[in-house]
PDB file of N, CA and C in Angstrom:
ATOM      1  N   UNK A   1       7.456  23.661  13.622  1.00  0.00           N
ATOM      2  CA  UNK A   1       7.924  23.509  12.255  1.00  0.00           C
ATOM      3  C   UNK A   1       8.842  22.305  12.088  1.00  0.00           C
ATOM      4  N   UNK A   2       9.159  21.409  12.842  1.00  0.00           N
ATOM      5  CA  UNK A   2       9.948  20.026  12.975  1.00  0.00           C
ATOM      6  C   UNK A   2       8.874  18.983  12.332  1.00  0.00           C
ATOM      7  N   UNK A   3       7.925  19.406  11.669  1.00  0.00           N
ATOM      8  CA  UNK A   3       7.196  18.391  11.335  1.00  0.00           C
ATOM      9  C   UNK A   3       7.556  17.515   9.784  1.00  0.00           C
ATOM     10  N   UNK A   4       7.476  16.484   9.598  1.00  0.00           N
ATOM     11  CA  UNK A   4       8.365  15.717   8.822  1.00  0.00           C
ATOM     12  C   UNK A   4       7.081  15.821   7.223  1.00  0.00           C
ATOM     13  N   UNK A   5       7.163  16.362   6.207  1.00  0.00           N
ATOM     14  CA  UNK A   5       6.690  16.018   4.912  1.00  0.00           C
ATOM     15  C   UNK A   5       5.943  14.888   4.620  1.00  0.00           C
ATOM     16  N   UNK A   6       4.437  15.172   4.707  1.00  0.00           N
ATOM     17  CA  UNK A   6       3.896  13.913   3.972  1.00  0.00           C
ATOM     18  C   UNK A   6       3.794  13.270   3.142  1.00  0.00           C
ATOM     19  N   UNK A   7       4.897  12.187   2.627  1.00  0.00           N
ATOM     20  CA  UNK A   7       4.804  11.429   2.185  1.00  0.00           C
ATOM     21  C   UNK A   7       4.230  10.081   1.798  1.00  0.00           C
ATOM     22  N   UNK A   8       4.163  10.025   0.917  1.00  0.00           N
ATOM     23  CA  UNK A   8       3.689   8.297   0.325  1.00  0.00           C
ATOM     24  C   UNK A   8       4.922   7.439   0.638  1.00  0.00           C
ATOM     25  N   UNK A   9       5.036   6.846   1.823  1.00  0.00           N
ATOM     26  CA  UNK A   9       5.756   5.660   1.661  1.00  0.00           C
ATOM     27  C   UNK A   9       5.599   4.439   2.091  1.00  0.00           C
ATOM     28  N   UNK A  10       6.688   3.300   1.779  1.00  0.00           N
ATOM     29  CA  UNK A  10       6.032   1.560   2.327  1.00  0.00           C
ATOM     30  C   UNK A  10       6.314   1.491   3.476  1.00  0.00           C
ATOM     31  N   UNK A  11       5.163   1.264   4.079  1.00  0.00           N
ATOM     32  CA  UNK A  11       5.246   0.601   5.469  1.00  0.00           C
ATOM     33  C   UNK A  11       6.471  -0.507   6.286  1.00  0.00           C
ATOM     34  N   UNK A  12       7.491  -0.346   6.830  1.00  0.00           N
ATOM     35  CA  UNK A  12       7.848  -1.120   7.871  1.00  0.00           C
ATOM     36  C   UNK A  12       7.261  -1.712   9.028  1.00  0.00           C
ATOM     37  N   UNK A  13       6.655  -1.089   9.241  1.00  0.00           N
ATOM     38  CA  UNK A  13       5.530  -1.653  10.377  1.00  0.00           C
ATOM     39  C   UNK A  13       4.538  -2.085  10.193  1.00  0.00           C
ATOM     40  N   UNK A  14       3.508  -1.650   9.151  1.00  0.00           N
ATOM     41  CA  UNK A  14       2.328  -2.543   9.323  1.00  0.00           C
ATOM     42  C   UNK A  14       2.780  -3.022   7.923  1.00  0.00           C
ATOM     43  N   UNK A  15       3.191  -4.193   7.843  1.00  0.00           N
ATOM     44  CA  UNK A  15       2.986  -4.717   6.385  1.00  0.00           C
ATOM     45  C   UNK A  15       2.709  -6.115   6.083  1.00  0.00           C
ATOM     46  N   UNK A  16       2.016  -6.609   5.269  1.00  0.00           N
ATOM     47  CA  UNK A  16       2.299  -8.370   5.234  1.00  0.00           C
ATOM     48  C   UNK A  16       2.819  -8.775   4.179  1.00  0.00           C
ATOM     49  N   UNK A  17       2.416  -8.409   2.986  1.00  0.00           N
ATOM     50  CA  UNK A  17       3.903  -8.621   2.277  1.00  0.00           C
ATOM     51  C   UNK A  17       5.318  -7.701   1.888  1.00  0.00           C
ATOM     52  N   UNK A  18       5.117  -6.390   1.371  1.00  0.00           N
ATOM     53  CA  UNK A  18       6.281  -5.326   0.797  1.00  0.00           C
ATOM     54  C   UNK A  18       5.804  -4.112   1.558  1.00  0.00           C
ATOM     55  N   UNK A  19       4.472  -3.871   2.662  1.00  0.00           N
ATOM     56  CA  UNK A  19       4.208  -2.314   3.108  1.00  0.00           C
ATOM     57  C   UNK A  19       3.531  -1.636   2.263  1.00  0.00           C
ATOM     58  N   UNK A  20       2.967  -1.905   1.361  1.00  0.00           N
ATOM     59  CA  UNK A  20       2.026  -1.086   0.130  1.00  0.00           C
ATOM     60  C   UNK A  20       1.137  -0.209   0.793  1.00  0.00           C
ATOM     61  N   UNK A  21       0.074  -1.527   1.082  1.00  0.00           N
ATOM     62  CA  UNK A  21      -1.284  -0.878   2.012  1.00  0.00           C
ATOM     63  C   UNK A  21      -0.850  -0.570   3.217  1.00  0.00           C
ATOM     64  N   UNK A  22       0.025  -1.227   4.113  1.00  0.00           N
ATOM     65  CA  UNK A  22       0.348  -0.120   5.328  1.00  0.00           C
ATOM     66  C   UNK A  22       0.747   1.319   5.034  1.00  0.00           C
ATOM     67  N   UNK A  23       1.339   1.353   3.755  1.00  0.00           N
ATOM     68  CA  UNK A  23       1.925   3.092   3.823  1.00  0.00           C
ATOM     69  C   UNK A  23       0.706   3.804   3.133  1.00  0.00           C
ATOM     70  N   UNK A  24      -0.263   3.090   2.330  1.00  0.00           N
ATOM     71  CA  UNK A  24      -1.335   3.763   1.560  1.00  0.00           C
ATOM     72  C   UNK A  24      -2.128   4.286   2.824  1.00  0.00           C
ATOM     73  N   UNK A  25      -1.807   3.544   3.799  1.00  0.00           N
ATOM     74  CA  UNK A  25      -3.130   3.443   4.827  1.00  0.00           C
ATOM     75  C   UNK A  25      -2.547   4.937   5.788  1.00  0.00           C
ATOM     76  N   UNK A  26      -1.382   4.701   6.307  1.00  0.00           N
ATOM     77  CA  UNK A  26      -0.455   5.961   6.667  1.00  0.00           C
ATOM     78  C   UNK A  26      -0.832   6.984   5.992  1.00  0.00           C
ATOM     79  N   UNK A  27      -0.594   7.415   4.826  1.00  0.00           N
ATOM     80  CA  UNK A  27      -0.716   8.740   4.133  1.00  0.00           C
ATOM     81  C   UNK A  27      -1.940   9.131   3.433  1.00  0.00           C
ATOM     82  N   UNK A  28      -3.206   8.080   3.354  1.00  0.00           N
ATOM     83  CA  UNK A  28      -4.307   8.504   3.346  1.00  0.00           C
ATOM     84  C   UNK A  28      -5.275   8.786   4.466  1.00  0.00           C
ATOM     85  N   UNK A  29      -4.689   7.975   5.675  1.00  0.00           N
ATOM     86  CA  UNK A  29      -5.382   8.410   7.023  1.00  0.00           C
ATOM     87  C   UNK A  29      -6.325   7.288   7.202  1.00  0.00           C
ATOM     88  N   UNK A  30      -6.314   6.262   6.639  1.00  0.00           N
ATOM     89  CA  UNK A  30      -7.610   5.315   6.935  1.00  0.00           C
ATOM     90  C   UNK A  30      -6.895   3.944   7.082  1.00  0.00           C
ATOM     91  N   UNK A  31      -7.357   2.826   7.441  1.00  0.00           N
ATOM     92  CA  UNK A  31      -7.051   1.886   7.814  1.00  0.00           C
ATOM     93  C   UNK A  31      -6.316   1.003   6.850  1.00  0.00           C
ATOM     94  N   UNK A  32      -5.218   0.168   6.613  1.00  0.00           N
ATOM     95  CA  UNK A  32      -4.544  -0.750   5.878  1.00  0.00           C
ATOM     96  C   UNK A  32      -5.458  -1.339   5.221  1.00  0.00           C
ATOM     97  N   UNK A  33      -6.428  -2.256   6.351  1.00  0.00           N
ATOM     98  CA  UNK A  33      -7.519  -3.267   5.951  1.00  0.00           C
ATOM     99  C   UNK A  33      -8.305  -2.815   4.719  1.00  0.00           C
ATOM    100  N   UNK A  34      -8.681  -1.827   4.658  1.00  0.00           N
ATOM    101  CA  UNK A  34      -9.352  -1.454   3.130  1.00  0.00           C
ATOM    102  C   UNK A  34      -8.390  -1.194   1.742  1.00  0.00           C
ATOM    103  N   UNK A  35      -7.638  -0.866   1.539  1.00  0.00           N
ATOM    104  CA  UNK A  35      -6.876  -1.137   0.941  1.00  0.00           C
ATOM    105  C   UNK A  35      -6.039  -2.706   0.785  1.00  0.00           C
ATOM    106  N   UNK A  36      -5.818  -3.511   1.748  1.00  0.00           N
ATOM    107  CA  UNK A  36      -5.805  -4.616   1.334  1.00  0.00           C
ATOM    108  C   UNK A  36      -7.187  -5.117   0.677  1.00  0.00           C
ATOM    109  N   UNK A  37      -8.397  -5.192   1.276  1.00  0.00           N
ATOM    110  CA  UNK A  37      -9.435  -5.468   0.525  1.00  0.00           C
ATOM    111  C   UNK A  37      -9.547  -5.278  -0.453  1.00  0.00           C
ATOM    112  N   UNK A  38      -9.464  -3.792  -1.058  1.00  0.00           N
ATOM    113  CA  UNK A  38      -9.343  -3.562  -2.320  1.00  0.00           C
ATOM    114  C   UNK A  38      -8.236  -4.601  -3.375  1.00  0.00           C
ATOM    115  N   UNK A  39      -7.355  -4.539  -3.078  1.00  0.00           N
ATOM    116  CA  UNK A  39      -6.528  -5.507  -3.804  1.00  0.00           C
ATOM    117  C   UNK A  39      -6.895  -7.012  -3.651  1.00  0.00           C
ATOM    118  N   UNK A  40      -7.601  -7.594  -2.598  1.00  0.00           N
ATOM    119  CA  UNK A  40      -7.518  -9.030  -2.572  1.00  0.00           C
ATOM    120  C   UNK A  40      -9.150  -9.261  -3.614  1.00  0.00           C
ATOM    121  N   UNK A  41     -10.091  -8.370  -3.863  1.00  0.00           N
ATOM    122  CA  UNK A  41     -11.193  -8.218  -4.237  1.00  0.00           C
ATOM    123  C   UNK A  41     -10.858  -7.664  -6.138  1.00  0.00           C
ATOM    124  N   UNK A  42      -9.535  -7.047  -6.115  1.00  0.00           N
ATOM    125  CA  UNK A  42      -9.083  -7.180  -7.388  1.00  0.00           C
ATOM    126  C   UNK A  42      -8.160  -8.330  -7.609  1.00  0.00           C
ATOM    127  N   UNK A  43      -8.223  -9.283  -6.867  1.00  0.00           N
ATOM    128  CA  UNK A  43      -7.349 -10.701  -7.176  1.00  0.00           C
ATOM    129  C   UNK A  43      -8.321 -11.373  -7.527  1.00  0.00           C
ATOM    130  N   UNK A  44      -9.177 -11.584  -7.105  1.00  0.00           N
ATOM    131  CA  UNK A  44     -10.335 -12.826  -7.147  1.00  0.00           C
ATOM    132  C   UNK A  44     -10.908 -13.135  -8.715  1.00  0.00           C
ATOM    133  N   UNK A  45     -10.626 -11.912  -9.378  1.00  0.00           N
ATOM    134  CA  UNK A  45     -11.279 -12.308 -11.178  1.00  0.00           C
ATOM    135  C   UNK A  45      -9.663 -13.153 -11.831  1.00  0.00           C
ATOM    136  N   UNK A  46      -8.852 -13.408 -11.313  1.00  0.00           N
ATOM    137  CA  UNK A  46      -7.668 -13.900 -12.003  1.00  0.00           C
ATOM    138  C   UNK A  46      -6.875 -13.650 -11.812  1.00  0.00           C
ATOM    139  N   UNK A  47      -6.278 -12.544 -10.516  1.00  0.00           N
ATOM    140  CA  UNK A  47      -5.524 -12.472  -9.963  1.00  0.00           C
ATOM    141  C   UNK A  47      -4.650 -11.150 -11.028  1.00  0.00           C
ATOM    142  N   UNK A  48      -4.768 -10.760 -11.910  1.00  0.00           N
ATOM    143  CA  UNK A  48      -4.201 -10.080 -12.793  1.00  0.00           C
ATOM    144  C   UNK A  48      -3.945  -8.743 -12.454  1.00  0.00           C
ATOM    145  N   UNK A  49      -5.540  -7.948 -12.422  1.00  0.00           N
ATOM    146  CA  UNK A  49      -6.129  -7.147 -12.230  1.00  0.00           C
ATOM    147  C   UNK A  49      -5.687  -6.475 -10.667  1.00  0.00           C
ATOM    148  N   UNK A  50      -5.374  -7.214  -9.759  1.00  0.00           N
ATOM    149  CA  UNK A  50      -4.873  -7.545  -8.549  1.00  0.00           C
ATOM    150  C   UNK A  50      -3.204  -7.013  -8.117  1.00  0.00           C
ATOM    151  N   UNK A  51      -2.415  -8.004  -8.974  1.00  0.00           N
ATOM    152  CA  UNK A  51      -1.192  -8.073  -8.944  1.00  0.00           C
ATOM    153  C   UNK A  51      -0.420  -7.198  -9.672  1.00  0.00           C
ATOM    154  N   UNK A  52      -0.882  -7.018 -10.796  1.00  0.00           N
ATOM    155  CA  UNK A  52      -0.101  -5.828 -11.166  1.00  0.00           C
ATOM    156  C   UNK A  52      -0.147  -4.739 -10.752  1.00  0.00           C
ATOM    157  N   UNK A  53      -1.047  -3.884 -10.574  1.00  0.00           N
ATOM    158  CA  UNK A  53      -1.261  -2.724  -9.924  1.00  0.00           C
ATOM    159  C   UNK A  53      -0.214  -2.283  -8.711  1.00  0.00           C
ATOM    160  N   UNK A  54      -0.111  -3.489  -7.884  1.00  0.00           N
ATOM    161  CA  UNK A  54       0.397  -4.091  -6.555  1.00  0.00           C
ATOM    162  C   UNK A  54       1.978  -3.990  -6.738  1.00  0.00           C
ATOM    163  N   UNK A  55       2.098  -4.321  -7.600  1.00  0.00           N
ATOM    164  CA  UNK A  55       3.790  -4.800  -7.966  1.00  0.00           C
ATOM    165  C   UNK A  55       4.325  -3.834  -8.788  1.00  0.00           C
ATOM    166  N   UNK A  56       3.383  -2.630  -9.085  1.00  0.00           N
ATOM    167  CA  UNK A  56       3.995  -1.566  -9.958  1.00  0.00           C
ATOM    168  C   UNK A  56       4.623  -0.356  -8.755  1.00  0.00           C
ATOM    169  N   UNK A  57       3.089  -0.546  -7.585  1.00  0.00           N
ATOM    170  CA  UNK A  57       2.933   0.597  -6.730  1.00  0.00           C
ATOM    171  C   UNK A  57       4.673   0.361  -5.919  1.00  0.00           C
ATOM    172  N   UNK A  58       4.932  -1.161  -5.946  1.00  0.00           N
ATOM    173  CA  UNK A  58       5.930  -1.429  -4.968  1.00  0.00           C
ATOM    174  C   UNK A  58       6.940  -1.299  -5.856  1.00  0.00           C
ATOM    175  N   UNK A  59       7.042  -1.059  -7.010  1.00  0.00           N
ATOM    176  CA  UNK A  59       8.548  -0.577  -7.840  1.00  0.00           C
ATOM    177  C   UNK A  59       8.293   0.873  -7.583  1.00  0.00           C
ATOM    178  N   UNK A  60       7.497   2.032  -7.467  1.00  0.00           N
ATOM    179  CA  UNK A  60       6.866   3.257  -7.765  1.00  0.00           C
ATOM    180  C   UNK A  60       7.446   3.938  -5.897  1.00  0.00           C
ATOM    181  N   UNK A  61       6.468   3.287  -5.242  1.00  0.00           N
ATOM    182  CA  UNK A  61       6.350   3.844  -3.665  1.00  0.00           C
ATOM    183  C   UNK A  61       7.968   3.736  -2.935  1.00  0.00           C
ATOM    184  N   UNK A  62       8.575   4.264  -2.476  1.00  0.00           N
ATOM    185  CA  UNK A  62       9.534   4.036  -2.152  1.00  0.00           C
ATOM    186  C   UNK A  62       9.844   3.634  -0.635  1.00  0.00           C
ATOM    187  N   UNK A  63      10.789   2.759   0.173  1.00  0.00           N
ATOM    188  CA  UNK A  63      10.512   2.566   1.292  1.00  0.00           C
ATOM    189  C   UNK A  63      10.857   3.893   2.196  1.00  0.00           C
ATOM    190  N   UNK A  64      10.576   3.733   3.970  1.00  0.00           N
ATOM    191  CA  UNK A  64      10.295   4.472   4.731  1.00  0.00           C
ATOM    192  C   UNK A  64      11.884   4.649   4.989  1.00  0.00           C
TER     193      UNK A  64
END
C-alpha cells in the first residue's frame, strides 16, 4: 500500500522542452515519442494548432 497515486505530471526526466510528453508518456504508459509526434504533426499546418494546446497543457499539468 506505499504505492504513490497516479498522477498526470511534467516530466523532469524525459523532457525536451517543459516535460509535457514525457509525463503524458509516464501516465499513459506509452512512449514520449508519440506524443511528441502528435504535437510536432499538429505544428506543421501553422504551428497554431500545435502550440497552443502545448502551452495550455503546461499552464494545466503540474510539475513532478
Amino acid at each position: 500500500m506505499d504505492e504513490k497515486p497516479h498522477r498526470l505530471r511534467r516530466s523532469r526526466n524525459d523532457r525536451v522542452l517543459f516535460g509535457i510528453c514525457g509525463g503524458m508518456g509516464e501516465f499513459f504508459g506509452i512512449s514520449p515519442f508519440w506524443f511528441r509526434l502528435i504535437f510536432f504533426l499538429l505544428f506543421l499546418p501553422g504551428g497554431i494548432p500545435g502550440v497552443v494546446p502545448y502551452f495550455i497543457l503546461w499552464l494545466v499539468i503540474p510539475r513532478e
